[in-house]
PDB file of N, CA and C in Angstrom:
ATOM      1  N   UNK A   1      46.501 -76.212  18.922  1.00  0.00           N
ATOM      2  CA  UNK A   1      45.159 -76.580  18.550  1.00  0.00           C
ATOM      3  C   UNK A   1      44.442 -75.351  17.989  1.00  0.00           C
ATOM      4  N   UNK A   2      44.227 -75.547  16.856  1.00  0.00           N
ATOM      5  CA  UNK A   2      43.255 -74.154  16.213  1.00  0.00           C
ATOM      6  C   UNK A   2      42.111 -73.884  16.902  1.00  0.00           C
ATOM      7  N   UNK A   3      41.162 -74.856  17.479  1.00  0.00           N
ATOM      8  CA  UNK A   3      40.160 -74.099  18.129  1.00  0.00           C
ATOM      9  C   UNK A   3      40.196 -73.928  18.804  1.00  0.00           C
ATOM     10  N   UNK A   4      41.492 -74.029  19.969  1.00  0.00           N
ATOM     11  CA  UNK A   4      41.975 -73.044  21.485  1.00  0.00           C
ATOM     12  C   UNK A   4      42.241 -72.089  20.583  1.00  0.00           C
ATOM     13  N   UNK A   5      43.047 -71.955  20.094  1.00  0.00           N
ATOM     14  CA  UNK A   5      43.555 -70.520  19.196  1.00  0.00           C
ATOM     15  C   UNK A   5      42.187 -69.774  18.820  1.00  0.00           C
ATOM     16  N   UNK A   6      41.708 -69.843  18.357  1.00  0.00           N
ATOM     17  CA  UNK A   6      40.497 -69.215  17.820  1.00  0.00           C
ATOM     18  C   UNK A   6      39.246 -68.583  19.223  1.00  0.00           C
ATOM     19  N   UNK A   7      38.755 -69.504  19.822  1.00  0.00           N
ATOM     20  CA  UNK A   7      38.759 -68.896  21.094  1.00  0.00           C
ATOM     21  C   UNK A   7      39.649 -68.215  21.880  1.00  0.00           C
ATOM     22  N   UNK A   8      40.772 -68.483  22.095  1.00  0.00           N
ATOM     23  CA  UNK A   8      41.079 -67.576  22.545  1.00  0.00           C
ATOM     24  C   UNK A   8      41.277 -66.089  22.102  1.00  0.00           C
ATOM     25  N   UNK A   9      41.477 -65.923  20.801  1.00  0.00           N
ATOM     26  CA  UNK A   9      41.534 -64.886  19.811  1.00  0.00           C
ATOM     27  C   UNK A   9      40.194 -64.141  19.916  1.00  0.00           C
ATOM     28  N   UNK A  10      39.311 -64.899  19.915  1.00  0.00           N
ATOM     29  CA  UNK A  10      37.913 -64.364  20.303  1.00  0.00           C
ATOM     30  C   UNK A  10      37.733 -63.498  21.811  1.00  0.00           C
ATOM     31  N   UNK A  11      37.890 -64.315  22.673  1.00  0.00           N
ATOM     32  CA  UNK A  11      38.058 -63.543  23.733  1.00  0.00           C
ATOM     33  C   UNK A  11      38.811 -62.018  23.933  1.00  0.00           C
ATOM     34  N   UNK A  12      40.101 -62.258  22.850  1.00  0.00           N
ATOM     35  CA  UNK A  12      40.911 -61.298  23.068  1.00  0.00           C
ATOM     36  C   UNK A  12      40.300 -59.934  22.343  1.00  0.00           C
ATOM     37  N   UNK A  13      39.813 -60.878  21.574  1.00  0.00           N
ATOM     38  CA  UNK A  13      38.948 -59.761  20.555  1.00  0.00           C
ATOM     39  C   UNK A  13      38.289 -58.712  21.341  1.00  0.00           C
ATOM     40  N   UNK A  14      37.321 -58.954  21.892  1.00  0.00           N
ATOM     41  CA  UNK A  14      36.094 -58.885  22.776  1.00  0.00           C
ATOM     42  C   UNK A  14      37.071 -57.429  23.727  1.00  0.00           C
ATOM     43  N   UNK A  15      37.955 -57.851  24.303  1.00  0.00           N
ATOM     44  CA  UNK A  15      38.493 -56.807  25.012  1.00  0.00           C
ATOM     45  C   UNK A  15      39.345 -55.279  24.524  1.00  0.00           C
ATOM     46  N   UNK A  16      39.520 -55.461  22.890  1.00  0.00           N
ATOM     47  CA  UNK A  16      39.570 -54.323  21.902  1.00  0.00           C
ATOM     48  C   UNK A  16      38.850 -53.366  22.013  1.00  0.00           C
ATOM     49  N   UNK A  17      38.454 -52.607  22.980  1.00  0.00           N
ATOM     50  CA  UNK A  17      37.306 -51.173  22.610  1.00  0.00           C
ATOM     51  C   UNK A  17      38.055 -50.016  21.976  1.00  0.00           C
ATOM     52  N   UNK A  18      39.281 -49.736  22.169  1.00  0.00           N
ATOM     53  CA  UNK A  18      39.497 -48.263  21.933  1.00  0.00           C
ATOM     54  C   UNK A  18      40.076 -48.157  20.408  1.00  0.00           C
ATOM     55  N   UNK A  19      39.707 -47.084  20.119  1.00  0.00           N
ATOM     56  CA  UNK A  19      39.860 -46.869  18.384  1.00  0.00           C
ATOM     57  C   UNK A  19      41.428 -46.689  18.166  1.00  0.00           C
ATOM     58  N   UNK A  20      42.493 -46.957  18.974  1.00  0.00           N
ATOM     59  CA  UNK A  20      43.763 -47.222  18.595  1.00  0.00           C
ATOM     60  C   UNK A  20      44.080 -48.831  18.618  1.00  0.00           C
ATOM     61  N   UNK A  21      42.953 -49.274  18.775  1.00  0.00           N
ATOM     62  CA  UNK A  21      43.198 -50.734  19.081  1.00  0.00           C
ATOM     63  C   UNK A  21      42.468 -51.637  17.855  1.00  0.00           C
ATOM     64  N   UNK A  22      41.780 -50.642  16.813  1.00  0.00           N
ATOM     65  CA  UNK A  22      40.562 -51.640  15.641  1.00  0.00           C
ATOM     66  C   UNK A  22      41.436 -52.328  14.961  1.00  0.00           C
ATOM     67  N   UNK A  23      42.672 -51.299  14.388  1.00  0.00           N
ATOM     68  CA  UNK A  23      43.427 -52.191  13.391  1.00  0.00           C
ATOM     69  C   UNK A  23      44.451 -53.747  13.942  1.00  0.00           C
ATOM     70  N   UNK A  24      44.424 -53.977  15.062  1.00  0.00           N
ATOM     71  CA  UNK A  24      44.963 -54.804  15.486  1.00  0.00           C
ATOM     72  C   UNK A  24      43.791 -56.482  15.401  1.00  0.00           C
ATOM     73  N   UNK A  25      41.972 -55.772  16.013  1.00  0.00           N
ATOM     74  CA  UNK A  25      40.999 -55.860  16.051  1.00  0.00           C
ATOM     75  C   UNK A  25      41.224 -56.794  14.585  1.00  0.00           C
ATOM     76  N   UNK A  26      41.244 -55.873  13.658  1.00  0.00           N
ATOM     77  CA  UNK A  26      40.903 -56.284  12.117  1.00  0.00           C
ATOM     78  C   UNK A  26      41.719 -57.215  11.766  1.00  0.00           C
ATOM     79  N   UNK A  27      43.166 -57.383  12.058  1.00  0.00           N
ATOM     80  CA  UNK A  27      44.272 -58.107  11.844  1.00  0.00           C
ATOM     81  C   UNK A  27      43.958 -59.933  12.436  1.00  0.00           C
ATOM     82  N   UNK A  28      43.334 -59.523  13.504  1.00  0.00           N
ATOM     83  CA  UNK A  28      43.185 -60.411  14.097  1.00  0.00           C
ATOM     84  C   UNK A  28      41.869 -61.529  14.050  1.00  0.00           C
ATOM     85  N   UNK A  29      40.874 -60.966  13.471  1.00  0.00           N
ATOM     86  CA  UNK A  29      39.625 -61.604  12.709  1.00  0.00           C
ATOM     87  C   UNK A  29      39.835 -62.008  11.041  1.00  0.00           C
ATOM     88  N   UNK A  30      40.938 -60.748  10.721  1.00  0.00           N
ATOM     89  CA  UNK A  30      41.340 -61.630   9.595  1.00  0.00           C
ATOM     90  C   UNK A  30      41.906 -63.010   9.616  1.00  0.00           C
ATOM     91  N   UNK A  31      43.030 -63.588  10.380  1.00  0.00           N
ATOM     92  CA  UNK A  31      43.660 -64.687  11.380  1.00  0.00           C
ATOM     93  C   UNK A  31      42.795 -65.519  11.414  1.00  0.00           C
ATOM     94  N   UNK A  32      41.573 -65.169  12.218  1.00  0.00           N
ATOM     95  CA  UNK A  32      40.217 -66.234  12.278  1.00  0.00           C
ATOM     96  C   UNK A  32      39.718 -66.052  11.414  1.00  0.00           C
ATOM     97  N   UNK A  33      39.445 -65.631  10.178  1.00  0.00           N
ATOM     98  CA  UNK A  33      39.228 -66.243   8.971  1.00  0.00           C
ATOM     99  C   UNK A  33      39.828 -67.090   8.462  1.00  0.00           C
ATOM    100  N   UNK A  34      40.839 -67.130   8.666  1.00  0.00           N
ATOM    101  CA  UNK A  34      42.518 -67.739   7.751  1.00  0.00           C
ATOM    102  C   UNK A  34      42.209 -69.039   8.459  1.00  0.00           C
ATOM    103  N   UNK A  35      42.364 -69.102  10.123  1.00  0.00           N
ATOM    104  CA  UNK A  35      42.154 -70.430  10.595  1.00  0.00           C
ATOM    105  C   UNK A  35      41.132 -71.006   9.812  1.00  0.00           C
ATOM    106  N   UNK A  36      39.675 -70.475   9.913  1.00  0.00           N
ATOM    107  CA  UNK A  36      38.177 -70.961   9.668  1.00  0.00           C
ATOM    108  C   UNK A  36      38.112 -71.764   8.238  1.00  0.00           C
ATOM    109  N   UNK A  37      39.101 -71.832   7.403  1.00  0.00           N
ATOM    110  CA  UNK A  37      38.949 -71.596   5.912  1.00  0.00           C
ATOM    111  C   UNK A  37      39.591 -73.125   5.934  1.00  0.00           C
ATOM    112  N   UNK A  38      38.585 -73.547   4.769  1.00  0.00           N
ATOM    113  CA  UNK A  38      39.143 -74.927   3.734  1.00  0.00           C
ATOM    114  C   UNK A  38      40.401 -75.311   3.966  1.00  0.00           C
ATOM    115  N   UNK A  39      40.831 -74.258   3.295  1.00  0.00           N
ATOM    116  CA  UNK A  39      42.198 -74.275   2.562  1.00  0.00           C
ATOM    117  C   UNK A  39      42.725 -74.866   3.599  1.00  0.00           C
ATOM    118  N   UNK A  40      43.388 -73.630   4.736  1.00  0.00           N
ATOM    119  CA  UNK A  40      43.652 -73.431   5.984  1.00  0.00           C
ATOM    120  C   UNK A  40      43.981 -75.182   6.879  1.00  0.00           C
ATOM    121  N   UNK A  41      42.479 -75.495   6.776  1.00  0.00           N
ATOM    122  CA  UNK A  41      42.256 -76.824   7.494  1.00  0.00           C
ATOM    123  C   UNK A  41      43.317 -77.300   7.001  1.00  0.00           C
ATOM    124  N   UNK A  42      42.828 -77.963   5.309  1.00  0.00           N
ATOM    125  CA  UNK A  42      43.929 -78.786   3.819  1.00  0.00           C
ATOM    126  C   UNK A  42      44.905 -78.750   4.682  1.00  0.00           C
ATOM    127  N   UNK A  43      45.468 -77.855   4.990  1.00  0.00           N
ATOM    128  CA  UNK A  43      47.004 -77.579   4.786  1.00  0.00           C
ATOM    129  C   UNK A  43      47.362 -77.634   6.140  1.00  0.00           C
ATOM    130  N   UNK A  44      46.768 -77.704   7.187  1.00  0.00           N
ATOM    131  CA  UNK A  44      46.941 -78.231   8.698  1.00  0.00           C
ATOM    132  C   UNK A  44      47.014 -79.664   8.715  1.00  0.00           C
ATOM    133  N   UNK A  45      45.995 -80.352   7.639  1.00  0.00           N
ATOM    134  CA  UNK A  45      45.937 -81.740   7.734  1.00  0.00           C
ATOM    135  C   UNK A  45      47.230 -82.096   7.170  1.00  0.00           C
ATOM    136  N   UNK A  46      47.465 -81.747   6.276  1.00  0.00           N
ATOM    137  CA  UNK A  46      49.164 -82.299   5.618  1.00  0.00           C
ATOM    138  C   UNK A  46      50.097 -82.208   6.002  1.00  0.00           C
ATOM    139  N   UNK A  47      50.210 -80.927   6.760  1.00  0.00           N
ATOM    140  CA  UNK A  47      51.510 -80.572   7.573  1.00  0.00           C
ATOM    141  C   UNK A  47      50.842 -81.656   8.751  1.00  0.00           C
ATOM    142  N   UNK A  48      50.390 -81.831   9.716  1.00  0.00           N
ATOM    143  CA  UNK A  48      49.963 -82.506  10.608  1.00  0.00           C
ATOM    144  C   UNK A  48      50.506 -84.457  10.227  1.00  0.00           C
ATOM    145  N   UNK A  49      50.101 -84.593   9.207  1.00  0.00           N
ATOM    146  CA  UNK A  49      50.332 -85.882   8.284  1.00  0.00           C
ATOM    147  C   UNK A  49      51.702 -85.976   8.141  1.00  0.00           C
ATOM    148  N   UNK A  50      51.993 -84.882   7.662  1.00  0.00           N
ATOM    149  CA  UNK A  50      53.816 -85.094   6.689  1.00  0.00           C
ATOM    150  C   UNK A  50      54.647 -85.534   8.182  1.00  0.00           C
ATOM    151  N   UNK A  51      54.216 -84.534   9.548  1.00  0.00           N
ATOM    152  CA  UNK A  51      54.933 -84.671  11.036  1.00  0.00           C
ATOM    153  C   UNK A  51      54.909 -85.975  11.716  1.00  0.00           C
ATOM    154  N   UNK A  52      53.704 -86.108  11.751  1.00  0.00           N
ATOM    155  CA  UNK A  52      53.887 -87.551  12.012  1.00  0.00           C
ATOM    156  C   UNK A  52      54.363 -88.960  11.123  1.00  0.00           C
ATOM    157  N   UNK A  53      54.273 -88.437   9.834  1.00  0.00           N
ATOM    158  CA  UNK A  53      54.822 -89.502   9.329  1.00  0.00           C
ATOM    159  C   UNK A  53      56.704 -89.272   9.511  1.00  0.00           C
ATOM    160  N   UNK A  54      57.215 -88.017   9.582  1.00  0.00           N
ATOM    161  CA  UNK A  54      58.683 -87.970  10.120  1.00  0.00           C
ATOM    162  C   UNK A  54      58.669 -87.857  11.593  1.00  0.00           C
ATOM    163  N   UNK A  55      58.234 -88.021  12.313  1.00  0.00           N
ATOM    164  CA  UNK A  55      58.181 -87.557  13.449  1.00  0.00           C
ATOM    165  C   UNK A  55      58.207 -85.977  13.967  1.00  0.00           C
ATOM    166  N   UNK A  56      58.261 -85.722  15.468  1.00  0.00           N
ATOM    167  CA  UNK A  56      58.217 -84.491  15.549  1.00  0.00           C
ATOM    168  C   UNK A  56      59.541 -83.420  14.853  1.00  0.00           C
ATOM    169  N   UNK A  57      59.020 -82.476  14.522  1.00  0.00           N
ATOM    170  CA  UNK A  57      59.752 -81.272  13.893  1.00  0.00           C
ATOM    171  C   UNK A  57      59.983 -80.052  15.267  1.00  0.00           C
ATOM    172  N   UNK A  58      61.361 -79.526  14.714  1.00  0.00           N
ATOM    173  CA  UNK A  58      61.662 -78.213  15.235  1.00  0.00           C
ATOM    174  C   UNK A  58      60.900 -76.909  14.563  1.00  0.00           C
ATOM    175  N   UNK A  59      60.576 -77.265  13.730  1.00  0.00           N
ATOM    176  CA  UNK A  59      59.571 -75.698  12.878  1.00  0.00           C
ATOM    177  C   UNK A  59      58.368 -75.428  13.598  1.00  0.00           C
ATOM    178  N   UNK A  60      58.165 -74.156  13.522  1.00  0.00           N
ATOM    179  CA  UNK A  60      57.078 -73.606  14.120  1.00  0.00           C
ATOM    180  C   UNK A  60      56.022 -74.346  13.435  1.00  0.00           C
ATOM    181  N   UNK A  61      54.527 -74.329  14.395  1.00  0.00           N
ATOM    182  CA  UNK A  61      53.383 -74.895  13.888  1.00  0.00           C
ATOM    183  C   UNK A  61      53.128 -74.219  12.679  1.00  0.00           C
ATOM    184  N   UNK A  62      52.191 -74.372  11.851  1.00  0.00           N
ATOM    185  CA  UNK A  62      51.946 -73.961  10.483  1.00  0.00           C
ATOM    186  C   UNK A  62      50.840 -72.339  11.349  1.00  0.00           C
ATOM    187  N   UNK A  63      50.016 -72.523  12.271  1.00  0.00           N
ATOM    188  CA  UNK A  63      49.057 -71.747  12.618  1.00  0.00           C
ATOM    189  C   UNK A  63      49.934 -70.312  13.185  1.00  0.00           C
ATOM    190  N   UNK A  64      50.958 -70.907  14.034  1.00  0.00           N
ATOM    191  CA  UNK A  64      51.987 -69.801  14.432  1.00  0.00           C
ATOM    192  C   UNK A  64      52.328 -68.786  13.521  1.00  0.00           C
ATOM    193  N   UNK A  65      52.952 -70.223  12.694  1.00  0.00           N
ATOM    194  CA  UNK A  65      54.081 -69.275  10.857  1.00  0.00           C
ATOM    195  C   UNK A  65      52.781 -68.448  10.625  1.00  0.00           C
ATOM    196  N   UNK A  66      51.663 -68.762   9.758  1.00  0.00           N
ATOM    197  CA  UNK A  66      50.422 -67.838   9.417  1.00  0.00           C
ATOM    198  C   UNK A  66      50.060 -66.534  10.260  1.00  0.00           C
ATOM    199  N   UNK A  67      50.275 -67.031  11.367  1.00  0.00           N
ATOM    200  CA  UNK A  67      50.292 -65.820  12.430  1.00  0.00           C
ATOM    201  C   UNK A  67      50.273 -64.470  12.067  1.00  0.00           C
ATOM    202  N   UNK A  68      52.036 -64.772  12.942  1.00  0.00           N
ATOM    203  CA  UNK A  68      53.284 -64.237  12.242  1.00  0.00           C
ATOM    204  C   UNK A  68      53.799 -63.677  11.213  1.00  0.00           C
ATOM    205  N   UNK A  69      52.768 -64.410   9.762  1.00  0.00           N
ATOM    206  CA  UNK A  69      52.992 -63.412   8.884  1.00  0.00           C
ATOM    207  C   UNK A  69      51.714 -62.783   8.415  1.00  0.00           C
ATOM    208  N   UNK A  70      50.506 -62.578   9.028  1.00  0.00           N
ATOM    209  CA  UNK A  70      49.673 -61.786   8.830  1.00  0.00           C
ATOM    210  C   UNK A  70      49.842 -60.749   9.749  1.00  0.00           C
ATOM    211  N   UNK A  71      50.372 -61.168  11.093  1.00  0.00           N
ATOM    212  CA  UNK A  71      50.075 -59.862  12.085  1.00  0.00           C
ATOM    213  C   UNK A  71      51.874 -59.019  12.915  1.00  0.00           C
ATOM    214  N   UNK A  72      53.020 -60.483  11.925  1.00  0.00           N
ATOM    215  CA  UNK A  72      53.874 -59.817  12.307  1.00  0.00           C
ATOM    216  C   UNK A  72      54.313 -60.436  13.474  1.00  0.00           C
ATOM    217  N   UNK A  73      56.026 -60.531  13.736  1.00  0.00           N
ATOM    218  CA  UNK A  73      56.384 -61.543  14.983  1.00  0.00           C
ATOM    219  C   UNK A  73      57.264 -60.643  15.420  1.00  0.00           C
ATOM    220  N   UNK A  74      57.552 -60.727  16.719  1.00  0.00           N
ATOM    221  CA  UNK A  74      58.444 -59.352  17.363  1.00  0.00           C
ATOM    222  C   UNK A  74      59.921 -60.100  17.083  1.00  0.00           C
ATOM    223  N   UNK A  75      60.982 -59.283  17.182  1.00  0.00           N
ATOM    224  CA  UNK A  75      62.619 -59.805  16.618  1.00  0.00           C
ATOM    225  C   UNK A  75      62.400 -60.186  17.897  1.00  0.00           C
ATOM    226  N   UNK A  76      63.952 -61.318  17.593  1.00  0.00           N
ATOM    227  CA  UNK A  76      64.429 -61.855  18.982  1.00  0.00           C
ATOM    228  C   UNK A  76      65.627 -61.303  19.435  1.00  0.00           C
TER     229      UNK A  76
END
């Protein structure tokens, strides 16, 4: 759900004080922009649409993938 995600991102935010920690800070409000945005939505609604019209999928959520490639996903 994007707006658990987003709150919670917020919260996490909030606990960022130290100046080795802004650029993560920045990475991460960028993210909540990305959620917040038109587009963003568009393209939650379709992927959301396309899933249920095949049923559930093994692929990561679309909000995850975006993540992941703004802030980077650790190897497995």
């Amino acid at each position: 759900d994007t707006d658990r995600a987003l709150v919670l991102l917020e919260e996490y935010c909030k606990k960022l004080r130290k100046p080795e920690e802004q650029q993560l800070k920045k990475a991460i409000r960028k993210v909540m922009g990305i959620f917040k945005s038109s587009l963003f939505q568009a393209l939650l609604d379709n992927f959301t649409k396309k899933t249920d019209k095949h049923g559930t999928t093994s692929h990561p959520s679309l909000s995850a993938a975006l993540g992941c490639d703004v802030l980077g996903c650790p190897k497995d």
